[in-house]
Protein backbone atom coordinates (compact mmCIF):
# COMPACT_ATOMS: atom_id res chain seq x y z
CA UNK A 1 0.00 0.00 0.00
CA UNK A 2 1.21 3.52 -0.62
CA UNK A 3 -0.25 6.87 0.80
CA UNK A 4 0.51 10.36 0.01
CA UNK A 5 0.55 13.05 2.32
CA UNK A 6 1.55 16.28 2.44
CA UNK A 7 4.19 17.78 3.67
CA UNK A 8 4.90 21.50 5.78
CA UNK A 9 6.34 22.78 2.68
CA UNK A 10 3.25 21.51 0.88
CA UNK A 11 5.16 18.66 -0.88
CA UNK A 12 3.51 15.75 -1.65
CA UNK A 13 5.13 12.54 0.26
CA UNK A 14 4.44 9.27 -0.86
CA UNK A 15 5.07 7.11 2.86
CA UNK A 16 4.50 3.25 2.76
CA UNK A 17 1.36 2.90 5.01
CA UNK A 18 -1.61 4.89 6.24
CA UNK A 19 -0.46 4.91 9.65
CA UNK A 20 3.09 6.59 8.61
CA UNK A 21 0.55 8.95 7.12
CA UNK A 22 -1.38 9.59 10.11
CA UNK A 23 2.27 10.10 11.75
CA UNK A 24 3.23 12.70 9.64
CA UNK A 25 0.42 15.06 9.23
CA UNK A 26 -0.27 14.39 13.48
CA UNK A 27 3.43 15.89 13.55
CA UNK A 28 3.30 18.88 11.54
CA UNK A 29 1.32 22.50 12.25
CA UNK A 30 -1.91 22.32 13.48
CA UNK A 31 -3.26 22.98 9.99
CA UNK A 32 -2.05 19.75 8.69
CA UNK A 33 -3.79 18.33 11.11
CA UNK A 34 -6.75 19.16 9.68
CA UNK A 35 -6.26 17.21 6.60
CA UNK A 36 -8.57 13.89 7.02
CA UNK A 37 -6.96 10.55 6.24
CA UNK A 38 -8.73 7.56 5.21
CA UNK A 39 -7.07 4.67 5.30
CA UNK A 40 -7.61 2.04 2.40
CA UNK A 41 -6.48 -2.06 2.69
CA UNK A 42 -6.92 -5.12 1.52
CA UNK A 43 -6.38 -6.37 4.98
CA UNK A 44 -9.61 -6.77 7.24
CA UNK A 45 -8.18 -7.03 10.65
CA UNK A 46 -10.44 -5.53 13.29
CA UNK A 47 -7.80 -4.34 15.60
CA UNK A 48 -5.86 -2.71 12.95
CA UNK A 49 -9.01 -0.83 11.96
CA UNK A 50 -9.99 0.15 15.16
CA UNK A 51 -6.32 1.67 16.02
CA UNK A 52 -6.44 3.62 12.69
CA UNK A 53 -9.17 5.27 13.76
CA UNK A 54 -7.93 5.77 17.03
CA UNK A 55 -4.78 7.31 15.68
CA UNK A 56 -7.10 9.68 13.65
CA UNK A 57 -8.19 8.38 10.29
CA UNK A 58 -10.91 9.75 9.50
CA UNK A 59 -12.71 6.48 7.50
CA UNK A 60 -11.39 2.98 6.85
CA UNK A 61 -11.66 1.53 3.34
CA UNK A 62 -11.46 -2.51 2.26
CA UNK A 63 -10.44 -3.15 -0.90
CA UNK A 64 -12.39 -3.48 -3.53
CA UNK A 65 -13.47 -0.24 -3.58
CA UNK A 66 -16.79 0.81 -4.63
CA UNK A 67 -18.04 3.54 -5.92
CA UNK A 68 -20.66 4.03 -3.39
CA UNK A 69 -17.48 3.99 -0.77
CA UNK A 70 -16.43 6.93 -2.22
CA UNK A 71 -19.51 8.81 -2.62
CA UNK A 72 -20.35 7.77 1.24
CA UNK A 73 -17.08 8.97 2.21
CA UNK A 74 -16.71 12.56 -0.22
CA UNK A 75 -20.50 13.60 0.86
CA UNK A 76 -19.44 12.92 4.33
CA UNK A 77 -16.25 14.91 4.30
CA UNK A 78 -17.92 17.56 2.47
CA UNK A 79 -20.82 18.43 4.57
């Protein structure tokens, strides 16, 4: 899996896992903190879920993505 985030200098970051993700934008100004994260894997493992969003991601996603995933997930960002 591969996750982009961006950086302070408003890089974009490609990290190897959501959770690196959630470390990096957690770390940075309090803007960046801002940024949801949603985490998407092919791995359905409870307590790995549950600790993402405990970490801060925002949504979980399993793999295969539909579309109605994403429109569940942009309406409820957006709103």
């Amino acid at each position: 899996m591969v996750a982009f985030a961006y950086s302070a200098g408003d890089a974009v970051t490609a990290v190897d896992s959501g959770k690196r993700a959630l470390e990096i934008l957690g770390s940075e100004s309090s803007e960046l903190k801002q940024i949801p994260v949603v985490i998407m894997s092919s791995e359905n493992v409870p307590t790995w879920i549950s600790r993402c969003m405990e970490e801060g991601a925002e949504d979980f996603l399993l793999k295969p993505v539909r579309p109605s995933d994403i429109s569940r997930i942009t309406t409820r960002m957006l709103h």
